[in-house]
N, C-alpha and C. Protein backbone atom coordinates (compact mmCIF):
# COMPACT_ATOMS: atom_id res chain seq x y z
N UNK A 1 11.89 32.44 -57.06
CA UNK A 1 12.36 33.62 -57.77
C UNK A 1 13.76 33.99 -57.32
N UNK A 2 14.69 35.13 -58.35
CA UNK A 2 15.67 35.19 -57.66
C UNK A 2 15.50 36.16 -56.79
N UNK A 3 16.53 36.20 -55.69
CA UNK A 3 16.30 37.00 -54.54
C UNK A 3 17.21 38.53 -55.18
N UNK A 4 16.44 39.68 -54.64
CA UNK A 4 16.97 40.81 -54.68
C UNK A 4 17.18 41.35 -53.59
N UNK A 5 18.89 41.95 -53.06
CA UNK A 5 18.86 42.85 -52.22
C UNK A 5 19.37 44.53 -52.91
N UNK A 6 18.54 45.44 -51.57
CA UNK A 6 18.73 46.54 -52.28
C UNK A 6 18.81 47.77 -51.16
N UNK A 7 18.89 48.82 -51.38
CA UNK A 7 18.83 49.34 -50.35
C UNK A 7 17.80 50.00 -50.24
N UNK A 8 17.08 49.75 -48.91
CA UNK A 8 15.84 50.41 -48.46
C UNK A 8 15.38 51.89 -48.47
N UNK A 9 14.33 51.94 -48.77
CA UNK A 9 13.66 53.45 -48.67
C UNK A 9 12.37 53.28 -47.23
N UNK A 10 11.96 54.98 -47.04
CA UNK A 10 11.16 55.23 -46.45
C UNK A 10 9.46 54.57 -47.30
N UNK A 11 9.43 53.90 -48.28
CA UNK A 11 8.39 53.16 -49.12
C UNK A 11 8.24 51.96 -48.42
N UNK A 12 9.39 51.53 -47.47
CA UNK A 12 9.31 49.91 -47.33
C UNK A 12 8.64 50.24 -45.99
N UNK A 13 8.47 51.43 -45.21
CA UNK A 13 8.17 51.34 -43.91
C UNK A 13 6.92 50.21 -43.87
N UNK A 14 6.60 49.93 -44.56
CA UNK A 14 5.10 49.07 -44.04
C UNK A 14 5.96 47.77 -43.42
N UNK A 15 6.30 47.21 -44.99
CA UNK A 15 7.02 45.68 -45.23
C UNK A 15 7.91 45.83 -43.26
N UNK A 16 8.90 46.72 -43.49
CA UNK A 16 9.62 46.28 -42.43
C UNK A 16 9.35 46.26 -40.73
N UNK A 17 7.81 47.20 -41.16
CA UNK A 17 6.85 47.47 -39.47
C UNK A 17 6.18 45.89 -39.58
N UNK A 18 5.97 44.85 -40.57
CA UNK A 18 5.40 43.96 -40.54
C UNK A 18 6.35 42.66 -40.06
N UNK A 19 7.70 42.91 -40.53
CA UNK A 19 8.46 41.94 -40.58
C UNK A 19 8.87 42.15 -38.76
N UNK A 20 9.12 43.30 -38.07
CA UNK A 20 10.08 43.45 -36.74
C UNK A 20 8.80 43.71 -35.68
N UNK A 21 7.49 44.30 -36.01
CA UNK A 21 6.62 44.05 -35.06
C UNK A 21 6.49 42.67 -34.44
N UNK A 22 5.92 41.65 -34.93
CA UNK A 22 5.90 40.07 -34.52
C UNK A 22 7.10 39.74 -33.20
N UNK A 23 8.56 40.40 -33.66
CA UNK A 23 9.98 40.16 -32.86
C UNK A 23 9.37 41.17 -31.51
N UNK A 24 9.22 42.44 -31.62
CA UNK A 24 9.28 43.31 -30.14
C UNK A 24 7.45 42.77 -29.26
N UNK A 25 6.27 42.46 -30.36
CA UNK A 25 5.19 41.56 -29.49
C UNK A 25 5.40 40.32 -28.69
N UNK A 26 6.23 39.45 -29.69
CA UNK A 26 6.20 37.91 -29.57
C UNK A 26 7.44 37.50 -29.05
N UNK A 27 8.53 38.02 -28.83
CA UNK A 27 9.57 37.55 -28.40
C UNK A 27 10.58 38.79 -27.49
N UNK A 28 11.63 38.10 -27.40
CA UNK A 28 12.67 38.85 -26.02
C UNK A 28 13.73 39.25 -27.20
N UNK A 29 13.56 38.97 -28.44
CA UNK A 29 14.97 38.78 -29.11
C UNK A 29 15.31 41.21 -29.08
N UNK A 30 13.96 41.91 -29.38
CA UNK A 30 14.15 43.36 -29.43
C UNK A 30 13.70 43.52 -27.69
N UNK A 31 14.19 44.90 -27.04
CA UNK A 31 13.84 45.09 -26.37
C UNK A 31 12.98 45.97 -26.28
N UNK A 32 12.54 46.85 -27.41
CA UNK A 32 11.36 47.46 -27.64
C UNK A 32 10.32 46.31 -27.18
N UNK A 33 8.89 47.17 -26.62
CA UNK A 33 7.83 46.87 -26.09
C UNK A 33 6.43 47.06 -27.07
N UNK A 34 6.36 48.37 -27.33
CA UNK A 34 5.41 48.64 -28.31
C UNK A 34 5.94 48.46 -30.09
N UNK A 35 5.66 47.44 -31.12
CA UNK A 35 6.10 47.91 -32.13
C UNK A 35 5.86 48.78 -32.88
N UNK A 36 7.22 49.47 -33.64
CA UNK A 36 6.91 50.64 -34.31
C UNK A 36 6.13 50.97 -35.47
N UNK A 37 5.10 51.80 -35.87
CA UNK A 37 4.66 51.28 -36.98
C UNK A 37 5.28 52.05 -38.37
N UNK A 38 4.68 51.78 -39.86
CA UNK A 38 4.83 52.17 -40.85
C UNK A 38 5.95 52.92 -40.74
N UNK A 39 5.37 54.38 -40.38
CA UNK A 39 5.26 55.87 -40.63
C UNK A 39 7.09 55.91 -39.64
N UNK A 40 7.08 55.26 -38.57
CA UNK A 40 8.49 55.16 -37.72
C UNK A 40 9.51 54.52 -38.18
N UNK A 41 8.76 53.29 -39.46
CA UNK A 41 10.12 52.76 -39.52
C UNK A 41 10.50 52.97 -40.60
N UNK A 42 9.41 54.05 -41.64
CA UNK A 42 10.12 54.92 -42.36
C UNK A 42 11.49 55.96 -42.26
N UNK A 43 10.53 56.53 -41.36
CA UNK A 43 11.44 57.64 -40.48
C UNK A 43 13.11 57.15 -40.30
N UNK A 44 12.75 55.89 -39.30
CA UNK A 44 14.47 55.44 -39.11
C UNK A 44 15.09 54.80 -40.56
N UNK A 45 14.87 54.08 -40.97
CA UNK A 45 15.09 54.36 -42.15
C UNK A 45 15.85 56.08 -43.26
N UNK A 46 14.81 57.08 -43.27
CA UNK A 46 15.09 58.15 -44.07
C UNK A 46 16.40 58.71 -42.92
N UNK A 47 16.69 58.70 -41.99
CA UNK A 47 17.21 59.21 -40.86
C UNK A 47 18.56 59.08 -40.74
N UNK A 48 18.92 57.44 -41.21
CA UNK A 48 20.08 56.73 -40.98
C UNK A 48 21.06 56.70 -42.45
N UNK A 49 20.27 56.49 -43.49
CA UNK A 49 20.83 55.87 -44.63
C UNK A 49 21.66 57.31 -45.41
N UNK A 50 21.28 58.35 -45.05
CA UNK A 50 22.93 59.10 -45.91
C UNK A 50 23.92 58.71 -45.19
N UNK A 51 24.00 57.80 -43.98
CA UNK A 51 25.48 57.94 -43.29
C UNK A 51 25.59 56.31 -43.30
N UNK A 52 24.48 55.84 -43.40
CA UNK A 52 24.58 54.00 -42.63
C UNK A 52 23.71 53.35 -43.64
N UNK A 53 23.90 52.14 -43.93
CA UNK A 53 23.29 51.29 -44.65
C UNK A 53 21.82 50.52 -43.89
N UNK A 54 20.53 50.39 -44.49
CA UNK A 54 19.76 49.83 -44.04
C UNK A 54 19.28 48.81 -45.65
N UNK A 55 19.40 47.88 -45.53
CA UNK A 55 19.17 46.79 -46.94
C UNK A 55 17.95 46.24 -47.16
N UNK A 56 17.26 45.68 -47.48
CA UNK A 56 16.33 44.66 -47.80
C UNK A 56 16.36 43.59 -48.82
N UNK A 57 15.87 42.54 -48.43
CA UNK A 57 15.83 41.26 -49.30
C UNK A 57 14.66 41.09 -49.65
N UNK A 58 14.54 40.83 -50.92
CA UNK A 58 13.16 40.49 -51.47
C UNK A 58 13.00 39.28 -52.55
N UNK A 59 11.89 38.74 -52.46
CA UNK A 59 11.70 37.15 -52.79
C UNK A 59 10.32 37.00 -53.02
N UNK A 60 9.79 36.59 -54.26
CA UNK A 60 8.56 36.35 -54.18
C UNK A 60 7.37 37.61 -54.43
N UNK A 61 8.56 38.95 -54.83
CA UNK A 61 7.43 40.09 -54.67
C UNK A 61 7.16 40.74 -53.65
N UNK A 62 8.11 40.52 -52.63
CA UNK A 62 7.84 41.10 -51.23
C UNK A 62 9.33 40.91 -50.18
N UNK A 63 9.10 42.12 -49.94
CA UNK A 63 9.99 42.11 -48.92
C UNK A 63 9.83 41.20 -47.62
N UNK A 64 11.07 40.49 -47.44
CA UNK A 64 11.05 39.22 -46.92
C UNK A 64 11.79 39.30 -45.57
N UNK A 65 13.09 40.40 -45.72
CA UNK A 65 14.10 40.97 -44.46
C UNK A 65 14.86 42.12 -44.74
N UNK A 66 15.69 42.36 -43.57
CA UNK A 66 16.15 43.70 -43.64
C UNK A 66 17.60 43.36 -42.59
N UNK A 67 17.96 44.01 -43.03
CA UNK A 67 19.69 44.33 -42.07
C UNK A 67 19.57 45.75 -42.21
N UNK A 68 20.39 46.65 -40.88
CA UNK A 68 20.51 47.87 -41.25
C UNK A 68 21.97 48.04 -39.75
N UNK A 69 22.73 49.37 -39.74
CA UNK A 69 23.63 49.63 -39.38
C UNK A 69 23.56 50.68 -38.53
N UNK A 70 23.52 50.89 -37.11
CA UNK A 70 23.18 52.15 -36.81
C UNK A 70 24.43 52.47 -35.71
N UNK A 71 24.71 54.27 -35.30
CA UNK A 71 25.40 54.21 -34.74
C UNK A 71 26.15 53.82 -33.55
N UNK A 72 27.56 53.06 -33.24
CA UNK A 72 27.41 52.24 -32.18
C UNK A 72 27.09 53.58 -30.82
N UNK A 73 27.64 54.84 -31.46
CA UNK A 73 27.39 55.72 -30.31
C UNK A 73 26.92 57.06 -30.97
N UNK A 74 26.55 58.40 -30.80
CA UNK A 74 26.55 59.52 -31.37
C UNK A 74 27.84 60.21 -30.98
N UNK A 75 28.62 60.11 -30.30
CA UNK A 75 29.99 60.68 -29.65
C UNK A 75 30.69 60.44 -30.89
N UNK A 76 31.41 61.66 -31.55
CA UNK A 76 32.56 61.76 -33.01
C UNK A 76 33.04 60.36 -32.54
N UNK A 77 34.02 60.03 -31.75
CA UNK A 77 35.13 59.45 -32.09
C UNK A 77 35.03 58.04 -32.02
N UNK A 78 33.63 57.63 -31.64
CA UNK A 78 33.22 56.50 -32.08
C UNK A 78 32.71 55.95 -33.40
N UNK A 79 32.86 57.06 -34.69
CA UNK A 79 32.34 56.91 -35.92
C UNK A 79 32.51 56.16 -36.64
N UNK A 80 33.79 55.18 -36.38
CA UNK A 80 34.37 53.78 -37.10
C UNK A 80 33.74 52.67 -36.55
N UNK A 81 32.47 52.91 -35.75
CA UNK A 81 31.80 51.78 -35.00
C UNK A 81 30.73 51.83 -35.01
N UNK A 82 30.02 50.73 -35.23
CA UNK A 82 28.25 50.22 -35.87
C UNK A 82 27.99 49.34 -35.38
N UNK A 83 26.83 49.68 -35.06
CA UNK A 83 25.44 48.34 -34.51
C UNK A 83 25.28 47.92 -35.58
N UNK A 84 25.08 46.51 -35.69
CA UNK A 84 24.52 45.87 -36.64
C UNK A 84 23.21 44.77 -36.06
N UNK A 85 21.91 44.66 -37.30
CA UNK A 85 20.97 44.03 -36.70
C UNK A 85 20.08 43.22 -38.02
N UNK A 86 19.47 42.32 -38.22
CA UNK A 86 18.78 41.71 -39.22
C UNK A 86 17.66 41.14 -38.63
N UNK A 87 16.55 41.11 -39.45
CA UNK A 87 15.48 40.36 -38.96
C UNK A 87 14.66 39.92 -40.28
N UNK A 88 14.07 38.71 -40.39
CA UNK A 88 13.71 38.38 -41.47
C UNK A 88 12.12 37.70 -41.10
N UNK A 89 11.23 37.78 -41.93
CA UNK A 89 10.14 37.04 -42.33
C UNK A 89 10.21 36.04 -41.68
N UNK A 90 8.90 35.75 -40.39
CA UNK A 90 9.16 33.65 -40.17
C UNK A 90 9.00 33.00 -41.22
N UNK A 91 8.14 33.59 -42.00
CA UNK A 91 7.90 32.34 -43.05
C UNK A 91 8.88 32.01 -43.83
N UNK A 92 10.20 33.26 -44.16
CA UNK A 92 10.73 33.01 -44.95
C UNK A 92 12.38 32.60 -44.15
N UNK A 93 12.45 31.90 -43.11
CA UNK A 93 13.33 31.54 -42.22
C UNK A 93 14.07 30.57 -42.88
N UNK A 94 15.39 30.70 -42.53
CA UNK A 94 16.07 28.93 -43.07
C UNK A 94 16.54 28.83 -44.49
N UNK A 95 15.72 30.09 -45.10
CA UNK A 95 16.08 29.64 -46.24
C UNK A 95 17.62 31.29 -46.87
N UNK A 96 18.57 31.25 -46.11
CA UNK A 96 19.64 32.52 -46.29
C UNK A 96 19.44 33.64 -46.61
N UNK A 97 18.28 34.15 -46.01
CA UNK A 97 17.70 35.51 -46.38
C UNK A 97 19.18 36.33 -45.33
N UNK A 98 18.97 35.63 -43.68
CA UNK A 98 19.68 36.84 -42.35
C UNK A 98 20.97 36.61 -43.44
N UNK A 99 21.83 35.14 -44.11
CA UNK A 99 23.37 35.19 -44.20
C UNK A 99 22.90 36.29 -45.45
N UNK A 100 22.59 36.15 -46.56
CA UNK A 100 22.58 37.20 -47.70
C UNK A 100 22.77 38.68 -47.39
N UNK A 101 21.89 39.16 -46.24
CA UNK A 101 21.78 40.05 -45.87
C UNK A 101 22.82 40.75 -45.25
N UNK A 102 23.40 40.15 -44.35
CA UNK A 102 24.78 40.28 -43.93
C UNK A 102 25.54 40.20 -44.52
N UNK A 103 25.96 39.10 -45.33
CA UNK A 103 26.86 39.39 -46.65
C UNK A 103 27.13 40.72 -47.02
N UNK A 104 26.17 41.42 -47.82
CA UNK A 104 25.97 42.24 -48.34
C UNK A 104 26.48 43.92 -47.22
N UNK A 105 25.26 43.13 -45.96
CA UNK A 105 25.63 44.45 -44.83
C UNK A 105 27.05 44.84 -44.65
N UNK A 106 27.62 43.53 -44.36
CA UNK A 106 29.09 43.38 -43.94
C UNK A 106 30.21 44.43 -44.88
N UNK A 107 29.79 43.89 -46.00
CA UNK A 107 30.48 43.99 -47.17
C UNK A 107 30.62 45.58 -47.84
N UNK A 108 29.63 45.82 -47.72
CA UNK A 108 29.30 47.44 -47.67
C UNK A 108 29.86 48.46 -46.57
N UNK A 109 29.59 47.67 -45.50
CA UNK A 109 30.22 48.82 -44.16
C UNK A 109 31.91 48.37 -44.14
N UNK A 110 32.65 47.36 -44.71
CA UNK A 110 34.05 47.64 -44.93
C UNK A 110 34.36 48.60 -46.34
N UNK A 111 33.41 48.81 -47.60
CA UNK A 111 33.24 49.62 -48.31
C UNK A 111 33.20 50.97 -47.97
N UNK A 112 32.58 50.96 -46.74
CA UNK A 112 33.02 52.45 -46.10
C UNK A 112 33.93 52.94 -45.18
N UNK A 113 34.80 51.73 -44.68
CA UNK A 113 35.78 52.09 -43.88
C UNK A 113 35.70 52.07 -42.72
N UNK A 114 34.46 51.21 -42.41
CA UNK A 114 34.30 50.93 -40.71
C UNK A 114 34.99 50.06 -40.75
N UNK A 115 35.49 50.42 -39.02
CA UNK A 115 36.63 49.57 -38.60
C UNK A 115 35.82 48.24 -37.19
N UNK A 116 34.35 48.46 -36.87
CA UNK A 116 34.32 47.70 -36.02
C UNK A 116 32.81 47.44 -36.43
N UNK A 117 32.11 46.42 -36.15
CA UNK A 117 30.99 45.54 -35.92
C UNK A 117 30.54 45.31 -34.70
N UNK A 118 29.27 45.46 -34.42
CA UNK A 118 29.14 44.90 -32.90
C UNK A 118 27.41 44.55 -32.83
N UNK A 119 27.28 43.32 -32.49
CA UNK A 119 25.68 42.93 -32.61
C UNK A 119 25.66 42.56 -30.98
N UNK A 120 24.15 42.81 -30.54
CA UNK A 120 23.70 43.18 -28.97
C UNK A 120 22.62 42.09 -29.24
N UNK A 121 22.94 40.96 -28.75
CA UNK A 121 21.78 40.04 -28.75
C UNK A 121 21.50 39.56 -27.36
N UNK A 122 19.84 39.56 -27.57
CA UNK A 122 19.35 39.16 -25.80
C UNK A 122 19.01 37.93 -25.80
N UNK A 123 19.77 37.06 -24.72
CA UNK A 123 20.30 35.80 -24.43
C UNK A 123 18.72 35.28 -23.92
N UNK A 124 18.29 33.72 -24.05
CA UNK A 124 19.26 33.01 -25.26
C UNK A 124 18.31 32.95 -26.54
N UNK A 125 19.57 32.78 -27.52
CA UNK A 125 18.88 32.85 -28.90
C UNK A 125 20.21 32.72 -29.75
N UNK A 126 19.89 31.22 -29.81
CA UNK A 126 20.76 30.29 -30.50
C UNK A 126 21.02 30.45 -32.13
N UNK A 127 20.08 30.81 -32.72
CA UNK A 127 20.16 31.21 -34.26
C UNK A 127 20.92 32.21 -34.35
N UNK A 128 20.87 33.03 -33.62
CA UNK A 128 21.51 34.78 -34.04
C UNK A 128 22.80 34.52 -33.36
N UNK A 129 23.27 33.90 -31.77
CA UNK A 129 24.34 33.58 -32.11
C UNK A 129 25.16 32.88 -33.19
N UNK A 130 24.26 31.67 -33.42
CA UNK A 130 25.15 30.91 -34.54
C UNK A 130 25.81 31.88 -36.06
N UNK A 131 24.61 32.50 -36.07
CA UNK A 131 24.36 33.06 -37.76
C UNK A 131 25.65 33.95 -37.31
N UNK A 132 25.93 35.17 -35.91
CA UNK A 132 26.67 36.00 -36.24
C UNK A 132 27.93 35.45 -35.76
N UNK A 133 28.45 34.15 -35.12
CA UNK A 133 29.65 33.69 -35.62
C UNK A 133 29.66 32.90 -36.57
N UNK A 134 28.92 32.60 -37.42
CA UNK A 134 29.43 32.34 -38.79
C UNK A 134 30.34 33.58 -39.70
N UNK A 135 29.91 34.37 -39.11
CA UNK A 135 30.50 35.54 -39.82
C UNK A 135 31.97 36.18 -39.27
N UNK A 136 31.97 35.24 -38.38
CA UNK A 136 33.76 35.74 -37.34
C UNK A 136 33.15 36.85 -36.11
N UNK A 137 31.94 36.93 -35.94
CA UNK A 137 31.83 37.45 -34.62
C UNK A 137 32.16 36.92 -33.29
N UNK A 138 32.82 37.55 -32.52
CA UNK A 138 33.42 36.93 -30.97
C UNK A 138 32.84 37.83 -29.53
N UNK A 139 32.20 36.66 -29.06
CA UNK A 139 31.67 37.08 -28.09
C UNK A 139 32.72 38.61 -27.21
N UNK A 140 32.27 39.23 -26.44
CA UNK A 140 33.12 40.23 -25.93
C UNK A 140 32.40 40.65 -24.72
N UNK A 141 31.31 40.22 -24.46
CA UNK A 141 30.49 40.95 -22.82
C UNK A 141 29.82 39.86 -22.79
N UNK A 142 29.28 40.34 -21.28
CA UNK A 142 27.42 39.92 -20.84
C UNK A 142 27.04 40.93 -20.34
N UNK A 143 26.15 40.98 -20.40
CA UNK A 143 25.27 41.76 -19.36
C UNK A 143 24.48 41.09 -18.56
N UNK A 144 24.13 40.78 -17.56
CA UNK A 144 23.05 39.92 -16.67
C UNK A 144 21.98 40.81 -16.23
N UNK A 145 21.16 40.21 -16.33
CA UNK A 145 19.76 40.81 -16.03
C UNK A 145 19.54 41.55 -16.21
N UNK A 146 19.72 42.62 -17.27
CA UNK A 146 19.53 43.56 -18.37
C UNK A 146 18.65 44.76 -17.99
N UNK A 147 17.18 43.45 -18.72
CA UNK A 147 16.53 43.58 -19.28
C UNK A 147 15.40 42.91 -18.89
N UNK A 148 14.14 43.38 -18.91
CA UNK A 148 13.00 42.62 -18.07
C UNK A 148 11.80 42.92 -19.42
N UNK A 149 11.66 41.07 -19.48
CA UNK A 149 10.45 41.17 -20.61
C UNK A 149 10.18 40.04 -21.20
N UNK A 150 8.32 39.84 -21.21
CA UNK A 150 7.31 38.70 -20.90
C UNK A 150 7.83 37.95 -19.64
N UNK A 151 7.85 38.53 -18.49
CA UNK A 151 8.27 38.07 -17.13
C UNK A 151 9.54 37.05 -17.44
N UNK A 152 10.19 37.95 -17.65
CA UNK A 152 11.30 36.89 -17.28
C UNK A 152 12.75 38.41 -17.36
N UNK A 153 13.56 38.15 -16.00
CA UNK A 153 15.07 39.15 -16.62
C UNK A 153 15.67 38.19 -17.34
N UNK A 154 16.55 39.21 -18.54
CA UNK A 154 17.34 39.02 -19.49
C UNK A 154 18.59 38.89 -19.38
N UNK A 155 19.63 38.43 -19.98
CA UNK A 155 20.47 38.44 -20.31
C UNK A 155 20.97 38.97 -22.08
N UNK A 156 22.16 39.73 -21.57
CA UNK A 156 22.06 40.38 -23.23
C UNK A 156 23.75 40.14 -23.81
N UNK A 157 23.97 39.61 -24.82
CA UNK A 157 25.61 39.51 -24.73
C UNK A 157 26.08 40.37 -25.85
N UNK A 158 27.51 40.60 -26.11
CA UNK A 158 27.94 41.61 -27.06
C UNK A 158 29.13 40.83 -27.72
N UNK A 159 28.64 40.45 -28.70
CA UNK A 159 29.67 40.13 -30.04
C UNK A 159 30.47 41.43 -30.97
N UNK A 160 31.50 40.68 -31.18
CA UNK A 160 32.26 42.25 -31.72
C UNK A 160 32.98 41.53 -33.14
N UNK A 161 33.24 42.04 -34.23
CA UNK A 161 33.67 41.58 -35.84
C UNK A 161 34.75 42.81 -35.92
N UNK A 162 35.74 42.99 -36.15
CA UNK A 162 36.73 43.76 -36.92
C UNK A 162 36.78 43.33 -38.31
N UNK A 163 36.40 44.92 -39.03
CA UNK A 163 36.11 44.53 -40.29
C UNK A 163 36.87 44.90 -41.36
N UNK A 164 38.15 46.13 -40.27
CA UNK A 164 39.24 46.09 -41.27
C UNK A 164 40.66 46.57 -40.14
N UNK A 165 41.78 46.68 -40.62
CA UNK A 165 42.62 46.76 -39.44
C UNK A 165 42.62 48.58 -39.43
N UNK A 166 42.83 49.15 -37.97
CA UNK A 166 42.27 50.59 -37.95
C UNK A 166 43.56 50.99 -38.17
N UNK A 167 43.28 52.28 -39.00
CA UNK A 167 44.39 53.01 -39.25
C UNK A 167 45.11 54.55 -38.48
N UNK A 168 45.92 54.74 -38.26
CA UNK A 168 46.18 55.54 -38.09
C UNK A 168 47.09 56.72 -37.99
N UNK A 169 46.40 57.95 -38.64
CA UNK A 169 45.32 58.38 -38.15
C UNK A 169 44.45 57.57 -39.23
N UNK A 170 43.13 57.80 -38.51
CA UNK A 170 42.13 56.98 -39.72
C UNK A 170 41.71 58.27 -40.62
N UNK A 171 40.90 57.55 -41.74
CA UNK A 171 40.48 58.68 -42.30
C UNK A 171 38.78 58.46 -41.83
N UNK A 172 38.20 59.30 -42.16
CA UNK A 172 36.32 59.10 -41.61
C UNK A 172 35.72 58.22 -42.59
N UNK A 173 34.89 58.04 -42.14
CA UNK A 173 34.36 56.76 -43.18
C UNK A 173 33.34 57.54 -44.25
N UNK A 174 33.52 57.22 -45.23
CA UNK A 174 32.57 57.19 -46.72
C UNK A 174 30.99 57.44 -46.62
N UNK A 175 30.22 58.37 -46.34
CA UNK A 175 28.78 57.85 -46.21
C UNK A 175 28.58 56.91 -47.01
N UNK A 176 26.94 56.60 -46.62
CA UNK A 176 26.60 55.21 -47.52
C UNK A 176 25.97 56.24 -48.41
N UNK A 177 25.19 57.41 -48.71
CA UNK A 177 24.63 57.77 -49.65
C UNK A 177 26.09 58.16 -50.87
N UNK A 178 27.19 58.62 -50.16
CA UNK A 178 28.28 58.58 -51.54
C UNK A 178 28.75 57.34 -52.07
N UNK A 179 28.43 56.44 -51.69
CA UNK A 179 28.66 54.58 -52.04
C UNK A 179 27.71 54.36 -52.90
N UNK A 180 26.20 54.61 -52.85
CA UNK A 180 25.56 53.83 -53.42
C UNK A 180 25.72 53.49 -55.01
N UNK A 181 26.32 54.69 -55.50
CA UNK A 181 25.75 54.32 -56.55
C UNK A 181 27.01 53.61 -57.40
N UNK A 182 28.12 53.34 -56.58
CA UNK A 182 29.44 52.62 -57.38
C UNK A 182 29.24 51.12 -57.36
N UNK A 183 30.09 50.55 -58.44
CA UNK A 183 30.42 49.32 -58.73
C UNK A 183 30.25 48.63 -57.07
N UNK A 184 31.36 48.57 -57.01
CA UNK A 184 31.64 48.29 -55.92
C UNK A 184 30.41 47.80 -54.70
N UNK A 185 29.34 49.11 -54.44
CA UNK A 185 28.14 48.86 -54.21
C UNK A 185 27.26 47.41 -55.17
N UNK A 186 27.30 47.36 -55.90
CA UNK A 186 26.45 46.59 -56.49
C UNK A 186 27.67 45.58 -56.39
N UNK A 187 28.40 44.86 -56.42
CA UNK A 187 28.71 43.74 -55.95
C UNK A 187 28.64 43.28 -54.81
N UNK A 188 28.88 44.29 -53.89
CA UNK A 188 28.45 43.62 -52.61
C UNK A 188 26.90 43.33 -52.20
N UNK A 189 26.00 43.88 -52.86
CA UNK A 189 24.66 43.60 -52.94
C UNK A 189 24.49 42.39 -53.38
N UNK A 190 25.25 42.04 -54.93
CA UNK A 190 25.17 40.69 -55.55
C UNK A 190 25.64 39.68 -54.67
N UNK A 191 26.94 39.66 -53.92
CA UNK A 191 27.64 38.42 -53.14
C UNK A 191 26.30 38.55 -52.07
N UNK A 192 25.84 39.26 -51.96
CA UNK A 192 24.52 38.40 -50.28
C UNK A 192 23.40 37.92 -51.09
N UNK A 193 23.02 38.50 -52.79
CA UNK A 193 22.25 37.45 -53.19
C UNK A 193 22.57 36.32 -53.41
N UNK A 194 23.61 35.90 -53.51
CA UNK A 194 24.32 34.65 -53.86
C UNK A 194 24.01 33.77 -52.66
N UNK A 195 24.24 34.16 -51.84
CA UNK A 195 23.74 33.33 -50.43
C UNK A 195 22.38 32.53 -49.89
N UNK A 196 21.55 33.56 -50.67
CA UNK A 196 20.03 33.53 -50.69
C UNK A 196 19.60 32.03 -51.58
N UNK A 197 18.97 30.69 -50.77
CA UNK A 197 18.58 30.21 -51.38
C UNK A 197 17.48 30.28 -52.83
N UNK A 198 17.62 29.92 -53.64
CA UNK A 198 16.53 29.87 -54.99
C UNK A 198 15.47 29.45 -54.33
C-alpha cells in the first residue's frame, strides 16, 4: 500500500505505546525502564504538538512508526533547539519507514525555523547512527557510562544537524499547530512518503 505520513493525535496513543514499549523492555536503545502506556503516550503527544511536531507513518492500515521533536531544553533561549527521535515497527524495519519519517520530521522543523537538531543515542547502535548521518548528522559528545541498563553501563553519544544558518537577531520559531495546515506542510509530509518503500 502507499505509505501515509501524518501528523499524530492523542488517538494513536495505543499504536505508538505498542511500537516504543518493545525498545524501553527489550533493548538499551530508550533509557526509560517501565514502558509508557496508551493513555501517556497520548498525553505526550497532546502536550508537545501545538509547539513541536510528532508524525506517524502508516502502511498496511496501521501505524507502523513515529518521529517526534521535543524540547532540546525548557530554558527560552534554547527555543531554536530540538530533540529529535524515531522508532518504527520491527516488523516493518528496512523497509524506509525511520528515512521517510525524518524526511518529513526534518523538513517541517526547518519549516519552522529551527536552527538546530540534536539526536541522543545510547551507544552502540549502528542503525541509528548510520540512519542519522545519512541525514548530515555529526557526532558532537560522549558521554561514558551514562547510563545503567540490562546489566550493562552505557555509553550515550550526541549528534548535532544545523538545519538552517541562525539569524540574527532570530525571529522565534512558527508553532507546528500554525504550520499544519499550509502547503508547504503537506509537501514536506509527501517528500518522507517518497522515501517509504511500496
Amino acid at each position: 500500500m502507499t505509505p501515509t505520513i501524518r501528523t499524530a493525535t492523542g488517538r494513536d496513543g495505543r499504536a505508538l505505546a505498542g511500537i516504543y514499549g518493545p525498545v524501553v523492555d527489550g533493548t538499551h536503545v530508550s533509557f526509560e525502564t517501565t514502558p509508557p502506556d496508551a493513555d501517556e503516550m497520548a498525553r505526550r503527544v497532546r502536550e508537545t504538538t501545538d509547539r513541536l511536531p510528532w508524525l506517524v507513518c502508516e502502511l498496511d492500515d496501521r501505524v507502523v512508526g513515529y518521529a517526534c521533536a521535543s524540547p532540546h531544553s525548557d530554558r527560552p533561549a534554547y527555543r531554536w533547539s530540538v530533540d529529535v527521535s524515531v522508532y518504527v515497527d520491527e516488523r516493518y524495519r528496512r523497509r524506509g519507514v525511520a528515512r521517510g519519517l525524518y524526511g518529513s520530521l526534518l523538513e517541517v522543523l526547518g519549516l519552522q525555523g529551527l536552527v538546530n537538531a540534536y539526536a541522543v543515542i545510547a551507544l552502540p547502535n549502528p542503525p541509528s547512527v548510520a540512519l542519522h548521518e545519512s541525514f548530515g548528522f555529526e557526532r558532537v559528545g560522549l558521554y561514558g557510562s551514562v547510563g545503567y541498563k540490562h546489566g550493562e553501563w552505557r555509553d550515550v553519544g550526541h549528534w548535532a544537524l544545523s538545519l538552517r544558518e541562525p539569524e540574527d537577531p532570530p525571529s522565534s520559531p512558527t508553532p507546528f499547530d500554525d504550520l499544519r495546515g499550509s502547503a508547504a506542510y503537506r509537501e514536506a509530509l509527501g517528500s518522507g512518503e517518497r522515501r517509504v518503500d511500496r
